[in-house]
Protein backbone atom coordinates (compact mmCIF):
# COMPACT_ATOMS: atom_id res chain seq x y z
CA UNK A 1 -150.24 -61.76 38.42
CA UNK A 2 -148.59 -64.57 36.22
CA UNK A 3 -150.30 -67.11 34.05
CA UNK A 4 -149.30 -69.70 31.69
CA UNK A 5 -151.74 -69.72 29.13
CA UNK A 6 -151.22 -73.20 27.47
CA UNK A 7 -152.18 -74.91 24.03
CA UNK A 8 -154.56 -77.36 22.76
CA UNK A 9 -154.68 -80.15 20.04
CA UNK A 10 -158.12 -81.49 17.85
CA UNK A 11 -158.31 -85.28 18.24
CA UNK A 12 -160.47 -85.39 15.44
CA UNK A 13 -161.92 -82.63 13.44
CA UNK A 14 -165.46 -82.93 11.22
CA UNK A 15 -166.64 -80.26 9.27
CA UNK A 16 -169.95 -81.40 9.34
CA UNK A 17 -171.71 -78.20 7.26
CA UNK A 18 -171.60 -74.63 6.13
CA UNK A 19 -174.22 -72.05 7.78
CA UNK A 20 -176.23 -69.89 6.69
CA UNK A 21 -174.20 -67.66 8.91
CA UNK A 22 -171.40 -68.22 6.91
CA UNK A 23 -169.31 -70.29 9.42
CA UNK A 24 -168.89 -73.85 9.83
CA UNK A 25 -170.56 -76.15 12.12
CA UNK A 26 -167.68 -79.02 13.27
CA UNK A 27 -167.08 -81.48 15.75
CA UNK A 28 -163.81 -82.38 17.38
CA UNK A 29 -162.30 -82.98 20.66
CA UNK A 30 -160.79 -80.20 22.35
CA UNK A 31 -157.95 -81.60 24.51
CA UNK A 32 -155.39 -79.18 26.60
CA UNK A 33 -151.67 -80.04 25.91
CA UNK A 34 -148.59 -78.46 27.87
CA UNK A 35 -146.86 -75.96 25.54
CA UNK A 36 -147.66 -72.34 27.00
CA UNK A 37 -147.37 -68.14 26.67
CA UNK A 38 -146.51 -66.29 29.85
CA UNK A 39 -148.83 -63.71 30.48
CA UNK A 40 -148.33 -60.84 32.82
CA UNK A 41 -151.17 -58.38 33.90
CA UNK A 42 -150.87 -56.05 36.81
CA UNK A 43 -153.21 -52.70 37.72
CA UNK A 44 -151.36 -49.32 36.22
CA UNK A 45 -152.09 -45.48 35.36
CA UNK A 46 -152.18 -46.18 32.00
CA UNK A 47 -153.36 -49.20 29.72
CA UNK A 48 -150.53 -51.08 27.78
CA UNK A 49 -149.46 -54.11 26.17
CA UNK A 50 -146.26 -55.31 25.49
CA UNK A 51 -144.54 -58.29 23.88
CA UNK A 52 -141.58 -60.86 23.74
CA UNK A 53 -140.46 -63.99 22.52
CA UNK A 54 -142.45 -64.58 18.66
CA UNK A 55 -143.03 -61.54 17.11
CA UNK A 56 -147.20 -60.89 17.37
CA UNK A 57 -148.33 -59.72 13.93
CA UNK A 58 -150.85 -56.80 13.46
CA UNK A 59 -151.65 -53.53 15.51
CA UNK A 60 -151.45 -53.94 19.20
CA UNK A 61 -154.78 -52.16 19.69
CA UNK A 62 -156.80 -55.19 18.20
CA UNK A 63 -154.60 -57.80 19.62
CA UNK A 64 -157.00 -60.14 21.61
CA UNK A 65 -155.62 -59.81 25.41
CA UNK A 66 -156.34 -56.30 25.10
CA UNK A 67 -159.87 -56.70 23.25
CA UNK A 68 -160.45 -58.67 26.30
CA UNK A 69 -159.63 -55.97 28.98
CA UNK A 70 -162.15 -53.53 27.02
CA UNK A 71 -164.46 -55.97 26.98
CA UNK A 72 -164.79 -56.20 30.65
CA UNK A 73 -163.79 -52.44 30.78
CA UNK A 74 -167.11 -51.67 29.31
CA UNK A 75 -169.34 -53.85 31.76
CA UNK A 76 -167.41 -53.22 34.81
CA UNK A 77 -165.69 -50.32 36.25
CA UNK A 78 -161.77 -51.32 36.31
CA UNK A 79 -159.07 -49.44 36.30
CA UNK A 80 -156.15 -49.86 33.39
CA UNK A 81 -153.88 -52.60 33.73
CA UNK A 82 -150.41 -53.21 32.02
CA UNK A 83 -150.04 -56.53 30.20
CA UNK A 84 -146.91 -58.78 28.97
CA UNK A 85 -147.01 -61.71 27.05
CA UNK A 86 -143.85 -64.02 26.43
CA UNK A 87 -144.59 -65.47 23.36
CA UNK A 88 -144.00 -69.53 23.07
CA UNK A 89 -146.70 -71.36 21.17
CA UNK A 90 -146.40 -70.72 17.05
CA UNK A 91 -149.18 -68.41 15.40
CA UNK A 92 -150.90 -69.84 13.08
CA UNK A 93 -150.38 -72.98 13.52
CA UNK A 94 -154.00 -74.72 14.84
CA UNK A 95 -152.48 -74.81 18.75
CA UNK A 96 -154.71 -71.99 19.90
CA UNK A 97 -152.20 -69.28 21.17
CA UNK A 98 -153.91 -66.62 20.81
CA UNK A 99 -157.13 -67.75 21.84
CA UNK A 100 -155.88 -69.21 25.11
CA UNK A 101 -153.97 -65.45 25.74
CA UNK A 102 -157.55 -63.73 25.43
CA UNK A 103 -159.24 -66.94 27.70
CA UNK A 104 -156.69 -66.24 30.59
CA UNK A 105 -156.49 -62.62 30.22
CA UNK A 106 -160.67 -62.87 31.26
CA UNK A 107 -159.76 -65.18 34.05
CA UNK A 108 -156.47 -63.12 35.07
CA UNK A 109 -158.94 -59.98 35.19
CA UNK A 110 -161.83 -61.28 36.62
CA UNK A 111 -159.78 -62.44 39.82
CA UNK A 112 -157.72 -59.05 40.07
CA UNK A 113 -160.65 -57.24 40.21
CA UNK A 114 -162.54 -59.60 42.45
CA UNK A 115 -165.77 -59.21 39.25
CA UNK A 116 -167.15 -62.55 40.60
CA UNK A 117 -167.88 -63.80 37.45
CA UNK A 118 -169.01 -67.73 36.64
CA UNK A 119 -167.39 -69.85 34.17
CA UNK A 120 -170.50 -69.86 31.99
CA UNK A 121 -170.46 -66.14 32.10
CA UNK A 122 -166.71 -65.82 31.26
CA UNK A 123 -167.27 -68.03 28.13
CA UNK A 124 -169.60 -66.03 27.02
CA UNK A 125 -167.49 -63.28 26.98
CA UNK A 126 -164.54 -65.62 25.45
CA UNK A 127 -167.01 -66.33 22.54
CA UNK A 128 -167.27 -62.70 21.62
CA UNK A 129 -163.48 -62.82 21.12
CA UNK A 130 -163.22 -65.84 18.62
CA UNK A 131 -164.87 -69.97 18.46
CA UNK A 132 -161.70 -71.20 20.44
CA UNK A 133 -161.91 -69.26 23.29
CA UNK A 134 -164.35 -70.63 25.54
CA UNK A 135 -162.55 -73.56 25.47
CA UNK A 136 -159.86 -71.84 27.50
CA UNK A 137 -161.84 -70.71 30.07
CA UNK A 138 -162.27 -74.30 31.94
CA UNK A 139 -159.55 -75.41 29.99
CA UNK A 140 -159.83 -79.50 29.98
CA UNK A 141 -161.41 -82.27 27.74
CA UNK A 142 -164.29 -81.87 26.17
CA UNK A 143 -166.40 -82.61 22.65
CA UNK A 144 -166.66 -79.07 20.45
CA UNK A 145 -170.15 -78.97 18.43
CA UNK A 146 -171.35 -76.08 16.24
CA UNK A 147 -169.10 -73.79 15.59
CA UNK A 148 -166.62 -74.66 18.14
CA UNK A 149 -168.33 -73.09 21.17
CA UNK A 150 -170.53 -75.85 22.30
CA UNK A 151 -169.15 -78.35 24.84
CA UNK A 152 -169.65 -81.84 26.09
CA UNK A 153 -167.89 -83.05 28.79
CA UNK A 154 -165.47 -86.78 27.22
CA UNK A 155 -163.88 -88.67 29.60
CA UNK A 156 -160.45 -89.00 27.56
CA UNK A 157 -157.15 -89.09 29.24
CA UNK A 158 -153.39 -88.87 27.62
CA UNK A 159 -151.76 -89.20 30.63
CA UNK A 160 -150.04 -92.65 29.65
CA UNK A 161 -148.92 -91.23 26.50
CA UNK A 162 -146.02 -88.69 25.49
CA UNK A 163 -147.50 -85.84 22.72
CA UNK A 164 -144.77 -84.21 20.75
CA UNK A 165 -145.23 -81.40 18.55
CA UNK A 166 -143.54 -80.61 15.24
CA UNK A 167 -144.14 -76.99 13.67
CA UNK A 168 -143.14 -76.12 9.98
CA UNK A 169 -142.90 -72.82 10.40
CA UNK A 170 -145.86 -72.02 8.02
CA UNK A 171 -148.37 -69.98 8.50
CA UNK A 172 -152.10 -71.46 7.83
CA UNK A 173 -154.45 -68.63 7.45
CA UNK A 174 -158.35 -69.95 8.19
CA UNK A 175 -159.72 -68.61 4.19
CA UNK A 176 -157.20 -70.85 2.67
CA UNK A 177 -157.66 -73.69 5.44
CA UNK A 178 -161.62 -73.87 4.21
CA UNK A 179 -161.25 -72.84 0.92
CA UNK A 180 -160.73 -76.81 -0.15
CA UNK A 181 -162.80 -78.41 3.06
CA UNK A 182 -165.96 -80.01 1.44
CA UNK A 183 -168.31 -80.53 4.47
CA UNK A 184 -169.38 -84.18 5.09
CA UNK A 185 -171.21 -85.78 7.81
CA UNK A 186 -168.72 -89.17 8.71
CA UNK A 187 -170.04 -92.67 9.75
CA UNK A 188 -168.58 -92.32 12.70
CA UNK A 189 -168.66 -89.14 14.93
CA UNK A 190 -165.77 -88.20 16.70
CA UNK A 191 -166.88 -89.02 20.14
CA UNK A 192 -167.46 -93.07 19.11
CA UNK A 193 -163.92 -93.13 17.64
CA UNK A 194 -162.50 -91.56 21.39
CA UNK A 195 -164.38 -94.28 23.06
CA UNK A 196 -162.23 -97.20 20.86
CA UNK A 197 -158.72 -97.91 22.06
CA UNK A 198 -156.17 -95.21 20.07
CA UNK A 199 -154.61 -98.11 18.05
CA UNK A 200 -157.41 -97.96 15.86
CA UNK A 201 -157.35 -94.31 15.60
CA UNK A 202 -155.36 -93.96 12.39
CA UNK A 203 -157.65 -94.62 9.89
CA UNK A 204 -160.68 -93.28 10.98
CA UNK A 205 -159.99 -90.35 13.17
CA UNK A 206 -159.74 -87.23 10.49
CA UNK A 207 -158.97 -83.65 10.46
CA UNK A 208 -160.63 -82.63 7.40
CA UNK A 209 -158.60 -79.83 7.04
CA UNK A 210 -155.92 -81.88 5.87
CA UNK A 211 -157.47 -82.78 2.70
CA UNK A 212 -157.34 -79.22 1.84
CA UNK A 213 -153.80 -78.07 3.26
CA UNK A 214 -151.82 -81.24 2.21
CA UNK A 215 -151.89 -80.76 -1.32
CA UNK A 216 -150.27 -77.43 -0.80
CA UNK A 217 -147.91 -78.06 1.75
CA UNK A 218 -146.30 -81.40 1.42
CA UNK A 219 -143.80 -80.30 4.18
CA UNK A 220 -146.80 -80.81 6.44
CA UNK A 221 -147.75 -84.05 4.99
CA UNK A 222 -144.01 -85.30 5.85
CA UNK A 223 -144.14 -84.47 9.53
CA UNK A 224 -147.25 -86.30 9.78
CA UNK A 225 -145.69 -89.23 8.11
CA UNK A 226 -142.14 -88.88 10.21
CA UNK A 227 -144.12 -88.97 13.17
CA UNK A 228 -145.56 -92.70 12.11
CA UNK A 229 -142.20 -93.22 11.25
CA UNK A 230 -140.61 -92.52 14.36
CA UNK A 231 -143.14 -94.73 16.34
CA UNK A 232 -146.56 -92.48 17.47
CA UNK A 233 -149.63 -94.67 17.52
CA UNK A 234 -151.43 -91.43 16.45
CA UNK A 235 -150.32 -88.54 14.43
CA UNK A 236 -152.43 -85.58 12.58
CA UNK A 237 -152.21 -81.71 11.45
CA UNK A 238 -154.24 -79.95 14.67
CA UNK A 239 -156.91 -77.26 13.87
CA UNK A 240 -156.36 -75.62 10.24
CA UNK A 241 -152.45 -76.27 10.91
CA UNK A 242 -149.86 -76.25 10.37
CA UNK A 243 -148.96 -77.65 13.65
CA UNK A 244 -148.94 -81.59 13.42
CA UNK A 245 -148.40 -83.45 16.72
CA UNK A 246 -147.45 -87.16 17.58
CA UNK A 247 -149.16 -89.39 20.39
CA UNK A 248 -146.02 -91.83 21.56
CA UNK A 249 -146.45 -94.55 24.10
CA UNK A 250 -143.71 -93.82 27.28
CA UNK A 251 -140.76 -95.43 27.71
């Protein structure tokens, strides 16, 4: 079976506080964009995992499509499978790769084996795998409260508009991401700046993580400034970057 695990961009990111958990409770919209992996997964003798396209960093064992086989493995009795992934979106770079490779992996297995399971169920197995994977598992619009796993349906559509994506080629790892974020509480929340027409977006729709990887990276900076430049009504850094996509109006 063949899936095309796609990307996503934050219109909007708050980091509203820190927990006593130690992680961050945000709010952002969540919206699917086109870019995607290919994943491959079909039954075999013997579990394995194999790659192509970007290199995938790290040991294969604790790479996330696999952590999401034995995940099921352990609830339900499966047999091994062999998985491929092409490699297209950037790591690292806020589009939510890998998270969306794990999401589909669940869905991929869950149909192959016929496990039945509901979307609510699947997410809660995508939240055991890291805050942006539930997200994958319905995998369309919605508002992200808490720590990224709590969802409220938007109506929002970009249909009208053309979203291009510019990648630096850096790396943004989450500790440095947070380690300048102050947490703040806006006057406006995220979901009453969606509900405004996206001309007024560009002053008051944030990513706070900006404040804390711009100084750093000025290269990032300049790609959200050559978007502006080159026309988008909307431009930002998506997730803890480095990523930084344009919203354009069609020809």
């Amino acid at each position: 079976m063949v899936v095309f695990p796609n990307a996503k961009i934050n219109l909007g990111l708050n980091i509203l506080s820190k927990r006593e958990d130690g992680y961050h409770n945000i709010e952002s919209c969540f919206y699917p964009f086109d870019l995607s992996d290919i994943l491959e997964i079909l039954p075999a003798k013997k579990l394995s995992f194999t790659s192509s396209g970007i290199a995938i960093p790290g040991n294969t064992k604790n790479n996330l499509c696999i952590r999401a086989f034995e995940l099921l493995k352990a609830d339900f009795n499966i047999t091994d499978v062999q998985i491929h992934l092409h490699k297209i979106i950037p790591i690292g770079a806020g589009l939510g790769g890998g998270s969306s490779d794990a999401s589909f992996t669940l869905k991929v297995l869950n149909q192959l084996f016929d496990l039945q399971l509901t979307d609510d169920q699947l997410e809660a197995y995508a939240a055991l795998l890291g805050s942006d994977c539930p997200f994958f598992i319905r995998n369309k619009p919605v508002l992200a409260k808490g720590t990224g796993t709590e969802f409220e349906d938007i109506n929002i559509s970009l249909a009208e508009y053309e979203i291009k994506i510019e990648y630096p080629q850096i790396h943004i790892g989450t500790a440095e991401a947070y380690a300048g974020v102050t947490p703040n509480k806006p006057s406006k929340s995220v979901k009453e700046i969606l509900t405004q027409p996206i001309s007024t977006w560009k002053n008051v729709l944030k990513n706070d993580f900006e404040n804390s990887i711009f100084p750093n990276h000025p290269k990032i900076y300049s790609l959200k400034e050559d978007m502006y430049a080159r026309g988008a009504v909307y431009a930002s850094m998506t997730g803890s970057g480095s990523a930084v996509y344009g919203i354009f109006k069609r020809d």
